[in-house]
N, C-alpha and C. Protein backbone atom coordinates (compact mmCIF):
# COMPACT_ATOMS: atom_id res chain seq x y z
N UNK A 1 105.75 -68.57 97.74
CA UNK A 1 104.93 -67.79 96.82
C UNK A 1 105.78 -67.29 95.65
N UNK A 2 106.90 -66.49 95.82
CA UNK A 2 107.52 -66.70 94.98
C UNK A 2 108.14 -67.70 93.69
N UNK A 3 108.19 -68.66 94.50
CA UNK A 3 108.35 -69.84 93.29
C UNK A 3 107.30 -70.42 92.42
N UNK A 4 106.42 -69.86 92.95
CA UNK A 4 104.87 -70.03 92.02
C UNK A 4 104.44 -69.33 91.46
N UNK A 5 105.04 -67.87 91.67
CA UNK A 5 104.91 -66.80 90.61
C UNK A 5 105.72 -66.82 89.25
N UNK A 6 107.36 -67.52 90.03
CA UNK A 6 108.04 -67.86 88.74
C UNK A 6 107.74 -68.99 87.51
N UNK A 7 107.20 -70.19 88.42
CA UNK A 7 106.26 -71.15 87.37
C UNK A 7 105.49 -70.85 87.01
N UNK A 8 104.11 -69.99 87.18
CA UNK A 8 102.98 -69.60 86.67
C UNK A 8 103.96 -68.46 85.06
N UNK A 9 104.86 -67.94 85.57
CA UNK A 9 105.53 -67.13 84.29
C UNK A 9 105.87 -67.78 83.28
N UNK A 10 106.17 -68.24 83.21
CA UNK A 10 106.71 -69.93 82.32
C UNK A 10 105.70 -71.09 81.96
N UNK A 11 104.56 -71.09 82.69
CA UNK A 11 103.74 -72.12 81.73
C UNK A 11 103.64 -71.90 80.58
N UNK A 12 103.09 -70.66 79.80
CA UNK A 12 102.90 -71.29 78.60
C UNK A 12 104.56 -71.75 77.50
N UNK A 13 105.43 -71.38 78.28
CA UNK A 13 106.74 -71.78 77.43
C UNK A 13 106.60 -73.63 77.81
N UNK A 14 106.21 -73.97 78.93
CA UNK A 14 106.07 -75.05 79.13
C UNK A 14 105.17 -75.55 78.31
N UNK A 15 103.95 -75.59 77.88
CA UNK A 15 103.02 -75.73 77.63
C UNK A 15 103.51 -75.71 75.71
N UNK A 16 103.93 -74.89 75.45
CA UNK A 16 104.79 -75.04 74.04
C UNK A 16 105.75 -76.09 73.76
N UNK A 17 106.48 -76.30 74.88
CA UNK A 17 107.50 -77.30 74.50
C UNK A 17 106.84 -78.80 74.82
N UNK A 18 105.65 -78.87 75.51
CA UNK A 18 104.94 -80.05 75.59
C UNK A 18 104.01 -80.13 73.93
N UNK A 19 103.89 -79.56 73.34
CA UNK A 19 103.18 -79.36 72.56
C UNK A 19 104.11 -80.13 71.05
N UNK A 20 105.30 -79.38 71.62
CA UNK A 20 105.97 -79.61 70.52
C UNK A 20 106.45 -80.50 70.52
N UNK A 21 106.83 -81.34 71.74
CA UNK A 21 107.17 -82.85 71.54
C UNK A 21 106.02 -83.59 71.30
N UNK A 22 104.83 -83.52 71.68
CA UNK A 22 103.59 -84.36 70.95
C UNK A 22 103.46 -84.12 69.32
N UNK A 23 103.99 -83.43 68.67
CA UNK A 23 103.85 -83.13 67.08
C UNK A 23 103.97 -84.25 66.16
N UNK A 24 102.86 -85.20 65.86
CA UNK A 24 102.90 -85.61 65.06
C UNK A 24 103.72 -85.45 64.01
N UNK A 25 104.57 -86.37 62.93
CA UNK A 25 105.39 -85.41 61.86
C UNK A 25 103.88 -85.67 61.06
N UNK A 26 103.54 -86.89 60.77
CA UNK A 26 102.58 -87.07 59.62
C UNK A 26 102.14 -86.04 59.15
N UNK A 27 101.19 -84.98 60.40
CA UNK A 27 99.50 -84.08 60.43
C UNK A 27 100.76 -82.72 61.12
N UNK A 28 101.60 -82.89 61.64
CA UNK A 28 101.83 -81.51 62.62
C UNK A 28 101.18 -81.01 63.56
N UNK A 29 100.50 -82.00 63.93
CA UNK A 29 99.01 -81.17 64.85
C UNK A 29 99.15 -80.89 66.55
N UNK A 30 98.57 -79.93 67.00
CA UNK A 30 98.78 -79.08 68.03
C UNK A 30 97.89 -79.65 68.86
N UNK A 31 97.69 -79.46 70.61
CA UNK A 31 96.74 -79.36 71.15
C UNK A 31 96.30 -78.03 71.23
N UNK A 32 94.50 -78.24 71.29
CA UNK A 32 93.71 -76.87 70.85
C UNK A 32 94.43 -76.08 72.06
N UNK A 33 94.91 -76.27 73.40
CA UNK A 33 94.89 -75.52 74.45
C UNK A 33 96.26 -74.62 73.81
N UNK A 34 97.61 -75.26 72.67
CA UNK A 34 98.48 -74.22 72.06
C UNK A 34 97.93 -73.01 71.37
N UNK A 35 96.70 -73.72 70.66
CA UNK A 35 96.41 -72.86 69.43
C UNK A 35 96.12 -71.55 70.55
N UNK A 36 94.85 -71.81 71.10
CA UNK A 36 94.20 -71.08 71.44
C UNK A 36 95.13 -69.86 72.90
N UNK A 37 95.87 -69.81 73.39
CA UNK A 37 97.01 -69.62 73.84
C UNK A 37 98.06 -68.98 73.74
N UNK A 38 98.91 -69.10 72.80
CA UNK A 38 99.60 -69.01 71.74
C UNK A 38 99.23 -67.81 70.68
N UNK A 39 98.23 -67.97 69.86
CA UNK A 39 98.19 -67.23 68.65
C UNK A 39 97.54 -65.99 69.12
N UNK A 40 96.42 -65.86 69.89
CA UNK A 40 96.31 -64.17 70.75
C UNK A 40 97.63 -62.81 70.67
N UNK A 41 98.38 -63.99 71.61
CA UNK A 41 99.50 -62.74 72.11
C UNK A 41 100.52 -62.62 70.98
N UNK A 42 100.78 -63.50 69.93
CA UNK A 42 101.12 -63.23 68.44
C UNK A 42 100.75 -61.95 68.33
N UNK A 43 99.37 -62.45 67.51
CA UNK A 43 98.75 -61.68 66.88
C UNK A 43 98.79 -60.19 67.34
N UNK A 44 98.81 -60.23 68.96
CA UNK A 44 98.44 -58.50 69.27
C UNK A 44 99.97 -58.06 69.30
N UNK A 45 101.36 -59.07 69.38
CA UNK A 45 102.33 -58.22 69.26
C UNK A 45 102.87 -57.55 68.27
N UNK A 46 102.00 -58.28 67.02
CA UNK A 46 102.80 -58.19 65.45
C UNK A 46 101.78 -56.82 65.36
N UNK A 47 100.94 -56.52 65.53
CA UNK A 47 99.91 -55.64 65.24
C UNK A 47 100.54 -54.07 66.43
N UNK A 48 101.00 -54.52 67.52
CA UNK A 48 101.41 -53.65 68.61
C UNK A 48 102.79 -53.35 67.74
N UNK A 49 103.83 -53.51 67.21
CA UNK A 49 105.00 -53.72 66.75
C UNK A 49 104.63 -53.11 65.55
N UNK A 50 103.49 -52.94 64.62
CA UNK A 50 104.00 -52.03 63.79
C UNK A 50 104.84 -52.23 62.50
N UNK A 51 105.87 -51.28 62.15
CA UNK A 51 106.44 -51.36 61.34
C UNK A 51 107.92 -51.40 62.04
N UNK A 52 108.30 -51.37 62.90
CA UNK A 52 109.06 -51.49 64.08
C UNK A 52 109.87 -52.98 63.79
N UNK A 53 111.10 -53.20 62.93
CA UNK A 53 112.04 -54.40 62.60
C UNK A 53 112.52 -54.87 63.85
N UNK A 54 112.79 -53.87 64.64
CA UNK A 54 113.70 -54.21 65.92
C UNK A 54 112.43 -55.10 66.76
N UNK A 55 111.56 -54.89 66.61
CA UNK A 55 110.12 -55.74 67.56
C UNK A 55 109.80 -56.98 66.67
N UNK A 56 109.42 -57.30 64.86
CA UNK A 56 109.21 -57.90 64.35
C UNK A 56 110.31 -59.11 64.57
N UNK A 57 111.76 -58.54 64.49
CA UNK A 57 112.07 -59.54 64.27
C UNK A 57 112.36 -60.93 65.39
N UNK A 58 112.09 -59.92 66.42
CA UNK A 58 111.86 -61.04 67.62
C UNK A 58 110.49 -62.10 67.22
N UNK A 59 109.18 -61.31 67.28
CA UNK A 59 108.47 -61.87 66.79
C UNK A 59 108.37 -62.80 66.09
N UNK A 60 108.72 -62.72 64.99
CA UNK A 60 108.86 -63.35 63.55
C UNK A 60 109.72 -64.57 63.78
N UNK A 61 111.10 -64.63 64.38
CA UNK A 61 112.20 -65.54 64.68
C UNK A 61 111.15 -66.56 65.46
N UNK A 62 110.49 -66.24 66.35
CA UNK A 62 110.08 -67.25 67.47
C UNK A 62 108.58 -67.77 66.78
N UNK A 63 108.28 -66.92 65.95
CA UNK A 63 106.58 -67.72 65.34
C UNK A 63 106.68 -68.97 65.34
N UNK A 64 105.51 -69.45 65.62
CA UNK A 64 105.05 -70.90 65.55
C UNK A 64 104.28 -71.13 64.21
N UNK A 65 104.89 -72.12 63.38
CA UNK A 65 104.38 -72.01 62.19
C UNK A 65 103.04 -71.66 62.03
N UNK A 66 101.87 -72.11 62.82
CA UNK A 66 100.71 -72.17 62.98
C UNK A 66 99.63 -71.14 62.88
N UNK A 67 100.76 -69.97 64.08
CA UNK A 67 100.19 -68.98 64.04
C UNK A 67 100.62 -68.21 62.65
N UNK A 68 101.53 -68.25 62.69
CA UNK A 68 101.83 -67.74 60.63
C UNK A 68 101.06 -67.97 59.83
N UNK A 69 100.66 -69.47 59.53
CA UNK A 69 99.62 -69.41 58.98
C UNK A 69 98.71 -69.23 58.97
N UNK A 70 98.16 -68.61 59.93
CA UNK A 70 96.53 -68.10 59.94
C UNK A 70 96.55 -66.60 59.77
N UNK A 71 98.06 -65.74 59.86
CA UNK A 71 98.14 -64.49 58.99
C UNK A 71 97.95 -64.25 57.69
N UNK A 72 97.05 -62.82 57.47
CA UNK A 72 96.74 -62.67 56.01
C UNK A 72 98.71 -62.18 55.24
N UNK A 73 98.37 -62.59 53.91
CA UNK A 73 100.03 -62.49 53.31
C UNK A 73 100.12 -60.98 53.51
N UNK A 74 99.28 -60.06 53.36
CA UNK A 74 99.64 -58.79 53.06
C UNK A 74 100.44 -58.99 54.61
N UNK A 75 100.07 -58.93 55.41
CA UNK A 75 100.74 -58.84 56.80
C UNK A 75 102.00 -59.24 56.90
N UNK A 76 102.35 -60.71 56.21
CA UNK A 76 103.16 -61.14 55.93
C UNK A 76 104.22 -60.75 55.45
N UNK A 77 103.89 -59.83 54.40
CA UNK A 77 104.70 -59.31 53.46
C UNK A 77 105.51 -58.12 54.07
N UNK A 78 104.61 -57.36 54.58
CA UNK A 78 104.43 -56.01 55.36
C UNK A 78 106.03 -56.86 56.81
N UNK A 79 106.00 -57.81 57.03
CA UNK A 79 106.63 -57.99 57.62
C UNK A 79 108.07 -58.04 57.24
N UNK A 80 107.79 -58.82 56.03
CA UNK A 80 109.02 -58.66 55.05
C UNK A 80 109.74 -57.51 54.85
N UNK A 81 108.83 -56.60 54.14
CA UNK A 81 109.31 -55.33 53.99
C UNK A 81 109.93 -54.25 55.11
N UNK A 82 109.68 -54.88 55.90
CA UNK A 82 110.42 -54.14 57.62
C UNK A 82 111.47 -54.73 57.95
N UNK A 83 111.68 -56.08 57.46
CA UNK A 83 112.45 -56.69 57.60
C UNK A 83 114.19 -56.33 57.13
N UNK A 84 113.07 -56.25 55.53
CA UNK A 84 114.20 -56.19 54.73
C UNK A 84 114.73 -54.82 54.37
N UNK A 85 114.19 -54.03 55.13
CA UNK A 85 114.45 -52.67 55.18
C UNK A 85 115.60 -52.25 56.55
N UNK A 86 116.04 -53.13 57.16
CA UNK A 86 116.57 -53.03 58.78
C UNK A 86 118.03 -53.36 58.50
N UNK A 87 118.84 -53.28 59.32
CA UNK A 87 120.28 -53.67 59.27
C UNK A 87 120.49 -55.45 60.07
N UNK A 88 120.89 -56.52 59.06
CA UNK A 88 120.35 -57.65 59.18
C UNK A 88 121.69 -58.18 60.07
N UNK A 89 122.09 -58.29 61.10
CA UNK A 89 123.99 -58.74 61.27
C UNK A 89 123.66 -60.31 60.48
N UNK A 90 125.30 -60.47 60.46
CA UNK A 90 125.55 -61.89 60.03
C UNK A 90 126.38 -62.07 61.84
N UNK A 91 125.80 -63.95 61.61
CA UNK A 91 126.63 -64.04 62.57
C UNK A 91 129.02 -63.41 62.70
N UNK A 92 129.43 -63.66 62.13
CA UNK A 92 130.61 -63.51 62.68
C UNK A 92 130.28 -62.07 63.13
N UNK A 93 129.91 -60.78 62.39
CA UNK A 93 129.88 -59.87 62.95
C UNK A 93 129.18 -59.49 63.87
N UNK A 94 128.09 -59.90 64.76
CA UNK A 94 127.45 -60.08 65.93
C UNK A 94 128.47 -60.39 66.76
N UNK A 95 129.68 -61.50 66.29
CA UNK A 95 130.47 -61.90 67.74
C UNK A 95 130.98 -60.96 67.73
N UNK A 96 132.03 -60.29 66.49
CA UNK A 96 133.16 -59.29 66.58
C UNK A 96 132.45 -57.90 67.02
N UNK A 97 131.20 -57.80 67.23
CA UNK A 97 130.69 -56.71 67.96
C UNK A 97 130.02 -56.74 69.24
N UNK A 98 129.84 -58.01 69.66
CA UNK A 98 129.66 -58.50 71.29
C UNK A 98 128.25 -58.91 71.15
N UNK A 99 127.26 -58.99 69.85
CA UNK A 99 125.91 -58.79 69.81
C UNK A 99 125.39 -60.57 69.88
N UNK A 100 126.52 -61.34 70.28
CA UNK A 100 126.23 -62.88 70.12
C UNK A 100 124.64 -63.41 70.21
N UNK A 101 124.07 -62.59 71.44
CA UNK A 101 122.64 -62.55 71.95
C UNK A 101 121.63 -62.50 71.22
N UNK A 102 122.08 -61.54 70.03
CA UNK A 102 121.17 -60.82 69.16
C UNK A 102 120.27 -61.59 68.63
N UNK A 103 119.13 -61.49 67.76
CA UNK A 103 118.31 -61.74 67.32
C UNK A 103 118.28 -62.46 65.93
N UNK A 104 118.29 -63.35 65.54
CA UNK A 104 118.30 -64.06 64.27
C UNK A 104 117.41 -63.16 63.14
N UNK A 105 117.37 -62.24 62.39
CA UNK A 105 116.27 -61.45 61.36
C UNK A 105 116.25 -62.44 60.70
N UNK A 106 117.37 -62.82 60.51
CA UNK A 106 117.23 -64.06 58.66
C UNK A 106 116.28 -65.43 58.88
N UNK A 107 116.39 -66.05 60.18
CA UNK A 107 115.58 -66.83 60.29
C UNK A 107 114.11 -66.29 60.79
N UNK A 108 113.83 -65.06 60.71
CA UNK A 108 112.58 -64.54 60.75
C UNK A 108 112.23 -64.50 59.51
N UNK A 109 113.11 -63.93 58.65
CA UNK A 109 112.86 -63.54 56.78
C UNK A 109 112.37 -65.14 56.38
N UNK A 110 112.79 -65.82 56.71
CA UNK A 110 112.58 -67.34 56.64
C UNK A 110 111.47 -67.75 56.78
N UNK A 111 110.99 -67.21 58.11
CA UNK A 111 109.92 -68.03 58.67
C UNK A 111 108.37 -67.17 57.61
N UNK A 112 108.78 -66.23 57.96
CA UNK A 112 107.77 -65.20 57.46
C UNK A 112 107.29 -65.93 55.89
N UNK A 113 108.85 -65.96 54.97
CA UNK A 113 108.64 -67.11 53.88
C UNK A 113 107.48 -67.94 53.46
N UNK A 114 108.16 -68.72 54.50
CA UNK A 114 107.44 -70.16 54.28
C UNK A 114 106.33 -70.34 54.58
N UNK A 115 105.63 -68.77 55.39
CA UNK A 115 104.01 -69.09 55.56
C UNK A 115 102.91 -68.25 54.76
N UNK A 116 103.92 -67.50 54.12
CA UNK A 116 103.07 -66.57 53.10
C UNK A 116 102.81 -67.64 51.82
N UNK A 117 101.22 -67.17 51.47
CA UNK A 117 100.54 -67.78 50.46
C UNK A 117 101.73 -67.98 49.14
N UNK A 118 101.89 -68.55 48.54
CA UNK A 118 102.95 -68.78 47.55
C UNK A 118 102.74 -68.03 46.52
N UNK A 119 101.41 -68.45 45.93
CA UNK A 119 101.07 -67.63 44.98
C UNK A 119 100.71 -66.04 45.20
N UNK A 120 100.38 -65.50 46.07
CA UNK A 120 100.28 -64.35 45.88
C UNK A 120 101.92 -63.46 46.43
N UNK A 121 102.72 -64.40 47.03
CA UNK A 121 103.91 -63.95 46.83
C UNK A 121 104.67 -63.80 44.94
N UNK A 122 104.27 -65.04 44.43
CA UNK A 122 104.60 -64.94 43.05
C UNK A 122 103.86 -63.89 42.79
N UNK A 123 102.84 -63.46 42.40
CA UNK A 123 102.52 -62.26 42.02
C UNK A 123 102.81 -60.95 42.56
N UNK A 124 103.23 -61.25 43.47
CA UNK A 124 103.92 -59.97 44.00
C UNK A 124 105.36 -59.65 43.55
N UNK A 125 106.30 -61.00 43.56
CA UNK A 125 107.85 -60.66 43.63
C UNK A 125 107.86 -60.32 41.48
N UNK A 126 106.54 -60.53 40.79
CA UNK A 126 106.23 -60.50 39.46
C UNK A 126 106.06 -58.70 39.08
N UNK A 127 105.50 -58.42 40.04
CA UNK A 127 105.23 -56.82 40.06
C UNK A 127 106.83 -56.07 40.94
N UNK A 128 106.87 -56.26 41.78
CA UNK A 128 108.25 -55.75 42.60
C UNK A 128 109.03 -56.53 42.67
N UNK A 129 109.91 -57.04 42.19
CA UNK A 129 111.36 -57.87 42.38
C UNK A 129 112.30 -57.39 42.78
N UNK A 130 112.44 -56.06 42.94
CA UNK A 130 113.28 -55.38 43.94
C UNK A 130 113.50 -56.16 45.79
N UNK A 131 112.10 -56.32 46.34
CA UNK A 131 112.38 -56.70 47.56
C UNK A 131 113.22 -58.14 47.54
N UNK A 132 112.78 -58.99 46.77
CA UNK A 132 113.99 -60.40 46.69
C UNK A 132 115.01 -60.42 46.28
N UNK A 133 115.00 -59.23 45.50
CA UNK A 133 116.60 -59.25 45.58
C UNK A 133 117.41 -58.74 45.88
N UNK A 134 117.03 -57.90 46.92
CA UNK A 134 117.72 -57.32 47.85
C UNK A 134 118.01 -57.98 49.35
N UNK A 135 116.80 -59.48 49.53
CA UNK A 135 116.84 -60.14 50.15
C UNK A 135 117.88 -61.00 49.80
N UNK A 136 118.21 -61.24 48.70
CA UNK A 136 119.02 -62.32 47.75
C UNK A 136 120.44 -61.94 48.06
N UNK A 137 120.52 -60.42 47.80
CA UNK A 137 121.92 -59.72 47.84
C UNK A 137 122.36 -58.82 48.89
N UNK A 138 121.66 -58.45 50.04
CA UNK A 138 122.37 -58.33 51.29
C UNK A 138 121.60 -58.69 52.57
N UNK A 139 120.76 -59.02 52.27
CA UNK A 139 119.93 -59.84 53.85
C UNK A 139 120.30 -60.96 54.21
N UNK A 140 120.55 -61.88 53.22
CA UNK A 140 120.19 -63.75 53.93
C UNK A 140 121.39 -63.92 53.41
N UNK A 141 122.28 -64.23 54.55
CA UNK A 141 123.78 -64.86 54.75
C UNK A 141 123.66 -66.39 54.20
N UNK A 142 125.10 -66.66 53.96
CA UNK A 142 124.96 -68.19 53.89
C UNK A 142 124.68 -69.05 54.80
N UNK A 143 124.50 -68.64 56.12
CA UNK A 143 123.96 -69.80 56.94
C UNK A 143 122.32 -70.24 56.41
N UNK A 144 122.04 -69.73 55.50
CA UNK A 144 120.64 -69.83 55.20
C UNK A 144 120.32 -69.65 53.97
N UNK A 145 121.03 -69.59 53.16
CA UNK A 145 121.49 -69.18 51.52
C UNK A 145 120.27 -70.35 50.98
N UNK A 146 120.32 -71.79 51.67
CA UNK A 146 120.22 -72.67 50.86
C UNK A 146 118.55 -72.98 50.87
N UNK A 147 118.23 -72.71 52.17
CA UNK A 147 116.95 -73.09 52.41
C UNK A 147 116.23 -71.66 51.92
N UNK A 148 116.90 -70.62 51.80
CA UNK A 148 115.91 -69.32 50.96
C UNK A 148 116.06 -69.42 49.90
N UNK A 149 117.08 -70.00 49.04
CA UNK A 149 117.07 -70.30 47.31
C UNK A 149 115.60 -71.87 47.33
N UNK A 150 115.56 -72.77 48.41
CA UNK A 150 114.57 -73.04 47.99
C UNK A 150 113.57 -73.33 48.20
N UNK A 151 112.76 -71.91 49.48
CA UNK A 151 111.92 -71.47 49.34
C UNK A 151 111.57 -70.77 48.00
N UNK A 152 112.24 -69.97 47.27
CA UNK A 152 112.15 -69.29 45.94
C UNK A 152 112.17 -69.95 45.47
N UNK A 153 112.50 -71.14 45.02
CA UNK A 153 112.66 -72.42 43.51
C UNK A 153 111.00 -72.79 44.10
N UNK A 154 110.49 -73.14 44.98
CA UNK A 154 109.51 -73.75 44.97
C UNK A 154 108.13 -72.93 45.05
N UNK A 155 108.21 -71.32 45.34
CA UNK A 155 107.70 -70.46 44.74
C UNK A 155 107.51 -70.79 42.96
N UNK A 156 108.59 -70.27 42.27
CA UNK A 156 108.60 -70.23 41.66
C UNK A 156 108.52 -71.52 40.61
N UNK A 157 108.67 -73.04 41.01
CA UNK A 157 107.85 -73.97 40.65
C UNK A 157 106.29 -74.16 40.30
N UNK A 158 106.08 -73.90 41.86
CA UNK A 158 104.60 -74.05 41.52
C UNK A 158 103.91 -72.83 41.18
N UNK A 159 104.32 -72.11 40.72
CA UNK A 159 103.32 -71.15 40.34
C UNK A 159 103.66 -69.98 38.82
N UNK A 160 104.99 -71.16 38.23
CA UNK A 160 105.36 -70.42 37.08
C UNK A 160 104.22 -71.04 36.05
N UNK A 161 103.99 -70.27 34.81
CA UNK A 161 103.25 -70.32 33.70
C UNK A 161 104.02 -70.67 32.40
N UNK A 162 103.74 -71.01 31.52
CA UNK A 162 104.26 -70.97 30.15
C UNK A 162 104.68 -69.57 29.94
N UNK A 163 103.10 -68.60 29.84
CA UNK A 163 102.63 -67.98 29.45
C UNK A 163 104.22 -66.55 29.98
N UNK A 164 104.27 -67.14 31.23
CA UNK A 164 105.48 -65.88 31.92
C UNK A 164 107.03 -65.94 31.49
């Protein structure tokens, strides 16, 4: 009985990693039994969590693109801003402080990124540019320098104007 309590704990991690080796690259597409599964207990942790960085960024690190995208941006953002309001380690100093375990924030700042609406991020970082660049200049280490300069280039591709 025990050992069936421990597998029943672990299906849906099972059930994710089956999911994720069926991923089409073409479509990306899920079986409905992930979606439906999956994006619930998201949803009620990001909402249970608050404004709470130390909870988000677990969250956020492990999102499944999927469920990201079916968050509204304000949420998104709101995530950001907790984010980027928290003390972010870089890896070497995680080792030299024993925190090796710790939690990736930057690849949460990342993820959070890449699923917020683009454009209404451009209009946002247009009104407050403070939060990116504070993301720019002490949040996102170089292990990740490259892929957040171009998330921002491609922000800011598709959604620059003449006119701006």
């Amino acid at each position: 009985m025990k050992h069936f309590l421990r597998i029943r704990s672990i299906v849906p991690a099972i059930l994710w990693l089956l999911a994720a080796l069926t991923v089409s690259h073409a479509q990306s597409t899920y079986p409905v039994q992930v979606y439906t599964q999956l994006t619930p207990p998201y949803k009620k942790s990001i909402q249970d969590a608050g404004t709470d960085c130390n909870k988000l960024d677990v969250i956020y690190e492990t999102i499944p693109d999927f469920v990201a995208a079916e968050m509204p941006s304000s949420t998104l953002y709101a995530g950001i801003e907790s984010l980027a309001g928290c003390d972010i380690s870089h890896l070497p100093g995680r080792i030299l402080f024993g925190k090796a375990s710790d939690t990736d924030e930057e690849k949460a700042l990342l993820n959070l990124l890449k699923a917020i609406d683009k454009a209404w991020l451009y209009d946002k970082i247009n009104k407050e540019p403070d939060l990116i660049e504070n993301l720019i200049i002490n949040k996102i280490g170089i292990r990740y320098e490259e892929v957040f300069l171009n998330i921002i280039s491609e922000i800011a591709q598709s959604n620059w104007q003449q006119s701006d």
